[in-house]
N, C-alpha and C. Protein backbone atom coordinates (compact mmCIF):
# COMPACT_ATOMS: atom_id res chain seq x y z
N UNK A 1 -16.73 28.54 -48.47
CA UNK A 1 -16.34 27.14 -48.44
C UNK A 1 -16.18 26.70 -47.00
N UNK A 2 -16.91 25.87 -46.34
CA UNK A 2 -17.12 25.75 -44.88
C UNK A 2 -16.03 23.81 -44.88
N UNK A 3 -15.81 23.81 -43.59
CA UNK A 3 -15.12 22.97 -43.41
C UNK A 3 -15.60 21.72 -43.32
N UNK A 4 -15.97 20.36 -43.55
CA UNK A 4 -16.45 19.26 -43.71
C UNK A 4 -16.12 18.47 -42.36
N UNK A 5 -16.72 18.00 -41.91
CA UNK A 5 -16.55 17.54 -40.41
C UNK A 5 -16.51 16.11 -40.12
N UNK A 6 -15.25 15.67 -39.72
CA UNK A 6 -14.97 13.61 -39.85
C UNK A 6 -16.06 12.92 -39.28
N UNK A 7 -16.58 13.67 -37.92
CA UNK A 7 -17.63 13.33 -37.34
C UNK A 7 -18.61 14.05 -36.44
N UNK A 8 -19.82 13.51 -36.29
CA UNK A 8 -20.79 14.35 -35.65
C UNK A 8 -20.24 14.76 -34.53
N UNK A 9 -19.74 14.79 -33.57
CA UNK A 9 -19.34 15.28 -32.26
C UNK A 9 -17.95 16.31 -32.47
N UNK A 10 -17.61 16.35 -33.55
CA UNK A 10 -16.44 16.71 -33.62
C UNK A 10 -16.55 18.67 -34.06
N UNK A 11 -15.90 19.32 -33.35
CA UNK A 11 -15.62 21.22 -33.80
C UNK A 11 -15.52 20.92 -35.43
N UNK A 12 -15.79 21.97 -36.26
CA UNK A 12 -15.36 22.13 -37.76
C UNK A 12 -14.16 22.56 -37.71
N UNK A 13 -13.64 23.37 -36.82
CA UNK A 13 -12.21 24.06 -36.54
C UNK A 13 -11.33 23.01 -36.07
N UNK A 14 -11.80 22.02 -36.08
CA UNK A 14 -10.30 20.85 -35.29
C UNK A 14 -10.68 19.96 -35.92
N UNK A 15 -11.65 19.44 -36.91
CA UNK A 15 -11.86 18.10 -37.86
C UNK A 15 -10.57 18.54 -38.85
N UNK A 16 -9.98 19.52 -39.44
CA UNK A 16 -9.20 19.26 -40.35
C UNK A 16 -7.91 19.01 -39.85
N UNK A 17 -7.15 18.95 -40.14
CA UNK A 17 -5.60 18.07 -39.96
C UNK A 17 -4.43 18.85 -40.79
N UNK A 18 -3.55 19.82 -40.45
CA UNK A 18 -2.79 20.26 -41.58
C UNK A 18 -1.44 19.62 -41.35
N UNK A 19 -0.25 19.44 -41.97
CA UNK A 19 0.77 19.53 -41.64
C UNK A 19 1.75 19.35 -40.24
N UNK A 20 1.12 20.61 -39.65
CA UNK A 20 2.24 20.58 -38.44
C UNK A 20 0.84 20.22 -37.20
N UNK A 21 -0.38 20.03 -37.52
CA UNK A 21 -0.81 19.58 -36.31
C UNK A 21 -0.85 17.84 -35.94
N UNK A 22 0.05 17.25 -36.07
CA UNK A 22 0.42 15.74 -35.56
C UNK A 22 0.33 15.16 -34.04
N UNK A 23 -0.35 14.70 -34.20
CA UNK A 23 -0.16 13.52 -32.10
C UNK A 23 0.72 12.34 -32.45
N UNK A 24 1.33 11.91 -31.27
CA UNK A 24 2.23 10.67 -31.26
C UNK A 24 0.37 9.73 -30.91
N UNK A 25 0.73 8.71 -30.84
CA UNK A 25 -0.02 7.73 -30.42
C UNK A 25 0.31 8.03 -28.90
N UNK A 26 1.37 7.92 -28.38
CA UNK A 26 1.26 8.14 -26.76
C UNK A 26 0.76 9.79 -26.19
N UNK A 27 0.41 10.67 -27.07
CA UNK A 27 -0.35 11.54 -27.25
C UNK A 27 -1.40 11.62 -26.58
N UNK A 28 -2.26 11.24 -28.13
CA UNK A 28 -2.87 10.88 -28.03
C UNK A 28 -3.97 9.83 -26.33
N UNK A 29 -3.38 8.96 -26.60
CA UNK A 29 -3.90 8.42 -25.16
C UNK A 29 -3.88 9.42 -23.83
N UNK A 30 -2.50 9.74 -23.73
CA UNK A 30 -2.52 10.63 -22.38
C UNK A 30 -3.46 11.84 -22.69
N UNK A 31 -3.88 12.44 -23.41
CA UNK A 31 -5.16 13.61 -23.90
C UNK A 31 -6.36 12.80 -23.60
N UNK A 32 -6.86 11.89 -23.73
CA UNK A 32 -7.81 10.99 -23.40
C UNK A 32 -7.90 10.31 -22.08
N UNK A 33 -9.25 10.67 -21.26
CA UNK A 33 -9.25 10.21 -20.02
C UNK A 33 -9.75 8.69 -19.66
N UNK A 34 -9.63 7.91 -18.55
CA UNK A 34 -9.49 6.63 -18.83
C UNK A 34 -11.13 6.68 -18.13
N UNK A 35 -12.06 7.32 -18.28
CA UNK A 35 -13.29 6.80 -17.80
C UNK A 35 -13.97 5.98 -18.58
N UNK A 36 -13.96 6.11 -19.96
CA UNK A 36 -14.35 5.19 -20.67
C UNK A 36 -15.87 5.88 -21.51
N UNK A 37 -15.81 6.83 -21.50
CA UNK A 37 -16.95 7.74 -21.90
C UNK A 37 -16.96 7.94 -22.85
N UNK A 38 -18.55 8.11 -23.67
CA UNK A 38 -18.34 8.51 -25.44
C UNK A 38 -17.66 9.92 -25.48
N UNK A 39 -17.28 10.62 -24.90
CA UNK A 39 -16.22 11.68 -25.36
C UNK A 39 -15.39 11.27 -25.63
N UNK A 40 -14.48 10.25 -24.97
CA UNK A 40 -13.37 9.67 -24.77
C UNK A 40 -13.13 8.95 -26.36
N UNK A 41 -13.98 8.11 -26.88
CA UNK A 41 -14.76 7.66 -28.18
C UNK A 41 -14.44 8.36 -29.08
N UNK A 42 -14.92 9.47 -28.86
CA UNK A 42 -15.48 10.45 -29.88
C UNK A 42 -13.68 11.70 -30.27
N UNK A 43 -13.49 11.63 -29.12
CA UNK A 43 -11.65 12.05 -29.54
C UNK A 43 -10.72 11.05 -29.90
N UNK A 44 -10.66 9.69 -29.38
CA UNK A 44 -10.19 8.47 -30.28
C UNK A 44 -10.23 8.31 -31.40
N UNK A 45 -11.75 8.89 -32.22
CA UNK A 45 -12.32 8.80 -33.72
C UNK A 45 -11.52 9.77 -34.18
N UNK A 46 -11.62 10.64 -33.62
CA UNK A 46 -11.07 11.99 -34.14
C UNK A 46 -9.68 11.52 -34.69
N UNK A 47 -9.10 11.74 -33.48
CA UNK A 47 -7.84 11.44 -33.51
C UNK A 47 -7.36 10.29 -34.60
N UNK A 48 -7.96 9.68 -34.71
CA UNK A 48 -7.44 8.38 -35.83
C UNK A 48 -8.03 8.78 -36.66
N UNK A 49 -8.88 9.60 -37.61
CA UNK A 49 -9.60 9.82 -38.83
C UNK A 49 -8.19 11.30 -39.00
N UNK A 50 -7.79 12.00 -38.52
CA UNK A 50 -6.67 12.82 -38.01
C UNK A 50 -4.99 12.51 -39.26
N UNK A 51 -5.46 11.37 -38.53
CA UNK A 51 -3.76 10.70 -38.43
C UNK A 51 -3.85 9.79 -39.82
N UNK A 52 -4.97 9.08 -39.95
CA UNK A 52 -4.91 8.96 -41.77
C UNK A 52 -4.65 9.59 -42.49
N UNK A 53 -5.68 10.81 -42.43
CA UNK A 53 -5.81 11.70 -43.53
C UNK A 53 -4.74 12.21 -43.91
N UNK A 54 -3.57 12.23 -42.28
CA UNK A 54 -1.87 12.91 -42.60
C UNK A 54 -1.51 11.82 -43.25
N UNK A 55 -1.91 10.67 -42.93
CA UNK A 55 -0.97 9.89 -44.15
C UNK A 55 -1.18 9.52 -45.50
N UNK A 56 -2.55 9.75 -45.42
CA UNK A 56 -2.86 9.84 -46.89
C UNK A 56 -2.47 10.92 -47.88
N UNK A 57 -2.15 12.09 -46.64
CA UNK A 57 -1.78 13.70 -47.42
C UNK A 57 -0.01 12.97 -47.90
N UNK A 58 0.27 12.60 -47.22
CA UNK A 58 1.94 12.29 -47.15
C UNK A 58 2.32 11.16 -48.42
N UNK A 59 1.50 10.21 -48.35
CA UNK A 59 1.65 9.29 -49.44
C UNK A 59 1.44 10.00 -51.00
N UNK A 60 0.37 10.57 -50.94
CA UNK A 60 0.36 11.63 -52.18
C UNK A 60 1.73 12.40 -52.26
N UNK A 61 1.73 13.26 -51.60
CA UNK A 61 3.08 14.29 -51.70
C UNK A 61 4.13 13.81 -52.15
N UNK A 62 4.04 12.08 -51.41
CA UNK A 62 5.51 11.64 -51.86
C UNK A 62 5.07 10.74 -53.40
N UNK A 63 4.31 10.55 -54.26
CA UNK A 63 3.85 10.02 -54.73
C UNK A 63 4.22 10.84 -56.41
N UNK A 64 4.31 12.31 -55.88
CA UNK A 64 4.62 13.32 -57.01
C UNK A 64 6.05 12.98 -57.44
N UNK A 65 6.92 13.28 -56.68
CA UNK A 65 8.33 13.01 -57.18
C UNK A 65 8.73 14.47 -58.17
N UNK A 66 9.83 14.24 -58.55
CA UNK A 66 10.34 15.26 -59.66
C UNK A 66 9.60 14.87 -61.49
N UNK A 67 9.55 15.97 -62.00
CA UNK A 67 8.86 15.83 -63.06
C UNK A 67 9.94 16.16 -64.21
N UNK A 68 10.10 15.20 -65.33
CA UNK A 68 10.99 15.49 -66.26
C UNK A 68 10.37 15.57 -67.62
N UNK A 69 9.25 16.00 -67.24
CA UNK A 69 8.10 16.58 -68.62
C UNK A 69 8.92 18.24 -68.91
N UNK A 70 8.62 18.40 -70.20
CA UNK A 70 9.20 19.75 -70.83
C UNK A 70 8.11 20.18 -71.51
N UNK A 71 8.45 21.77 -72.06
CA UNK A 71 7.47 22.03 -73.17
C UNK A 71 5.94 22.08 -72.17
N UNK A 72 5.33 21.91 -73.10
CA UNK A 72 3.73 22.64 -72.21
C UNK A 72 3.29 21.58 -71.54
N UNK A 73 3.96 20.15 -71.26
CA UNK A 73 3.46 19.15 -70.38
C UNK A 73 3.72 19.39 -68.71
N UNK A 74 4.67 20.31 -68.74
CA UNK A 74 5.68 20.85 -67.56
C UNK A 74 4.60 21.46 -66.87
N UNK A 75 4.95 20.79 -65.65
CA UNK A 75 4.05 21.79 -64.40
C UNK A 75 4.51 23.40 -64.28
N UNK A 76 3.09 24.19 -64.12
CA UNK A 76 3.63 25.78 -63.96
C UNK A 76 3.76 26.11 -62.73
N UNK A 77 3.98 27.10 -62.41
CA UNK A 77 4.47 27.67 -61.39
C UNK A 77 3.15 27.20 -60.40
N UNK A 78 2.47 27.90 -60.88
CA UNK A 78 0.99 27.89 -59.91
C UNK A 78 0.75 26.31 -59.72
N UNK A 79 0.70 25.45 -60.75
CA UNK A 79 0.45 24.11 -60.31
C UNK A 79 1.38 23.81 -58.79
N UNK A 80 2.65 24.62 -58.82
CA UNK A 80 3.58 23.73 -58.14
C UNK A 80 3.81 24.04 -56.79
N UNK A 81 3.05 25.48 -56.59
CA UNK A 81 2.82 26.04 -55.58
C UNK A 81 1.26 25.45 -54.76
N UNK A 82 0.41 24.80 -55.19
CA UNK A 82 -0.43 24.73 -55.33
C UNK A 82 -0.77 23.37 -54.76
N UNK A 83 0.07 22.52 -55.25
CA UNK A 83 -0.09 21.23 -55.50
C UNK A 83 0.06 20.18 -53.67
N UNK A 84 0.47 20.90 -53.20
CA UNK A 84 0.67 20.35 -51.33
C UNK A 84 -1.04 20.64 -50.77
N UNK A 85 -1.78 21.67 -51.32
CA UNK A 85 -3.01 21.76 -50.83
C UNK A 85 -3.85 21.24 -51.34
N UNK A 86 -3.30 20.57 -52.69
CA UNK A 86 -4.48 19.30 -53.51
C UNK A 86 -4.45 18.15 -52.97
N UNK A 87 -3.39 18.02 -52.46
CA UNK A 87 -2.78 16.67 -51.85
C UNK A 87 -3.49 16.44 -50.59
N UNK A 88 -3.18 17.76 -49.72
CA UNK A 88 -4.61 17.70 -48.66
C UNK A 88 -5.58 17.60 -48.90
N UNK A 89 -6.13 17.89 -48.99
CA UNK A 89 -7.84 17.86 -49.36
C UNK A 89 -7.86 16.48 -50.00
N UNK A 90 -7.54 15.98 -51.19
CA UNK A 90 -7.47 14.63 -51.65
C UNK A 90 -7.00 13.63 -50.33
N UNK A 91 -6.37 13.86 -49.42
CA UNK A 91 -5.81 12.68 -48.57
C UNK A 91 -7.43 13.07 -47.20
N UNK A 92 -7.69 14.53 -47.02
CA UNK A 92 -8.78 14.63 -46.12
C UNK A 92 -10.20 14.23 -46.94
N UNK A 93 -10.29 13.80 -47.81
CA UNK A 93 -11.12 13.19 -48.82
C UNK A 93 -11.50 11.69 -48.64
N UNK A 94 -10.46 11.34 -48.69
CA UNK A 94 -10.11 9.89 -48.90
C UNK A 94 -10.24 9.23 -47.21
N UNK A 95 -9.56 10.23 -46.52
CA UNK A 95 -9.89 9.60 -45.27
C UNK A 95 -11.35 9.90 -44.40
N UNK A 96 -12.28 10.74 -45.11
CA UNK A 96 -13.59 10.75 -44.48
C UNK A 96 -14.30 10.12 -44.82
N UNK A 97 -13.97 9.33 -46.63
CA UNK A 97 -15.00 8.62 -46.67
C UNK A 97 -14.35 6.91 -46.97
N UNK A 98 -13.55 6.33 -45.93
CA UNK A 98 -13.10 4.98 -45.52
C UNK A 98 -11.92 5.44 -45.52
N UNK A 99 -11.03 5.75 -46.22
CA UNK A 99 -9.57 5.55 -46.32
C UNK A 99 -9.27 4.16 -46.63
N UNK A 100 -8.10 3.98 -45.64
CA UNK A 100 -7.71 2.45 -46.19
C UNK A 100 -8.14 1.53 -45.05
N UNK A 101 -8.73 2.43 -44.05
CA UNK A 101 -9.21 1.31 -42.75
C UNK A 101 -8.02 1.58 -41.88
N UNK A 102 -6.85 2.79 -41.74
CA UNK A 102 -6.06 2.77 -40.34
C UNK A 102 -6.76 3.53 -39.97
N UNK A 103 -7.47 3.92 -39.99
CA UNK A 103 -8.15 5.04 -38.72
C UNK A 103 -8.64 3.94 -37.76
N UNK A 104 -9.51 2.84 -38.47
CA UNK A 104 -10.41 1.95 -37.27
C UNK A 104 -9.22 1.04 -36.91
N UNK A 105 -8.16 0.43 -37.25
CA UNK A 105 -6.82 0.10 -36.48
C UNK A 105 -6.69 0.71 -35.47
N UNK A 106 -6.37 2.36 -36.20
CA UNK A 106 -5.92 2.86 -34.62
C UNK A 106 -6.75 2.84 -33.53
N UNK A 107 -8.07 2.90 -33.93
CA UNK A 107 -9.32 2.90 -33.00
C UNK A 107 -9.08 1.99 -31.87
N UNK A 108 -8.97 0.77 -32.68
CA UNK A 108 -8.96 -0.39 -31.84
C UNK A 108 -8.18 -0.49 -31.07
N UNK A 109 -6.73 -0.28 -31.49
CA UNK A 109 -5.17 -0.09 -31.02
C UNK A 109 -5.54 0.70 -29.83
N UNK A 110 -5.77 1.65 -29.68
CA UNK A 110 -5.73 2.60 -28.83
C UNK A 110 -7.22 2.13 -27.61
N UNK A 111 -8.19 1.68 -28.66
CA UNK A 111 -9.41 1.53 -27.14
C UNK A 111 -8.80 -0.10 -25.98
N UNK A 112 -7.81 -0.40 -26.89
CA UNK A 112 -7.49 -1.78 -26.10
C UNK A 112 -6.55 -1.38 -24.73
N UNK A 113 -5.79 -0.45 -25.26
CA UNK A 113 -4.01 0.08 -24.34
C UNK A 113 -5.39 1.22 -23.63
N UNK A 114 -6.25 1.91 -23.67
CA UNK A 114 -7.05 2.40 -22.69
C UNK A 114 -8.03 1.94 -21.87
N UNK A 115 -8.33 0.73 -22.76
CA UNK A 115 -9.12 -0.63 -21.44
C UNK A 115 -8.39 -1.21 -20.26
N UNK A 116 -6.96 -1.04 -21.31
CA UNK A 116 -6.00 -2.00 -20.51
C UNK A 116 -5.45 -0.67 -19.34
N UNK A 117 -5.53 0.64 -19.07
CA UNK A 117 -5.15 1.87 -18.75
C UNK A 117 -6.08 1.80 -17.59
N UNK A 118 -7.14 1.62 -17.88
CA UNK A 118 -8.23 2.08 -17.02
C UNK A 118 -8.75 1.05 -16.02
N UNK A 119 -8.06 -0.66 -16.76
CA UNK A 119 -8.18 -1.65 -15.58
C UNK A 119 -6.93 -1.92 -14.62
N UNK A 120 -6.13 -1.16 -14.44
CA UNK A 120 -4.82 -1.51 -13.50
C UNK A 120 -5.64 -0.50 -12.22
């Protein structure tokens, strides 16, 4: 099972997004150099296709809640152990193919405060 990649320029080993790998937005920018280069682009994309997908993983997770099903409707063990890595993949799913459109927010967000970075 090989890793699915947000975008062409991007490692297969750093397109996925787990948990504890998070950037601030001011991160972000300072990791990014102000020349204005499609690398520069191309880790912006990253970075915001990144930061959806955590929130799409997060909105799911929180989306489960406690379950007051009994009897054989009741989640099993394995579902419940299980169920934080469905949530990924469903939120890294959702955010490769559109999401809800914050990835290209942040895009923008961020290529403006690095236009604005790179003209002082």
């Amino acid at each position: 099972m090989g890793l699915k990649r947000c975008c062409k320029d991007t490692p297969a080993k750093t397109a996925r997004m787990g948990p504890t790998t998070t950037l601030s937005a001011a991160q972000a920018i300072a990791a990014v150099p102000a020349n204005g280069t499609s690398a520069q682009a191309a880790k912006v994309h990253r970075v915001a296709k990144q930061f959806e997908a955590m929130f799409m993983t997060e909105m799911l997770h929180q989306s489960h809640g406690k379950s007051r099903a009994t009897g054989v409707f009741r989640a099993g063990e394995g579902e419940t152990a299980m169920q934080p890595f469905m949530d990924q993949a469903l939120g890294d799913a959702m955010a490769s193919r559109g999401g809800t459109g914050l990835a290209q927010s942040i895009e923008q967000v961020l290529g403006r405060q690095m236009a604005a970075r790179s003209g002082k």
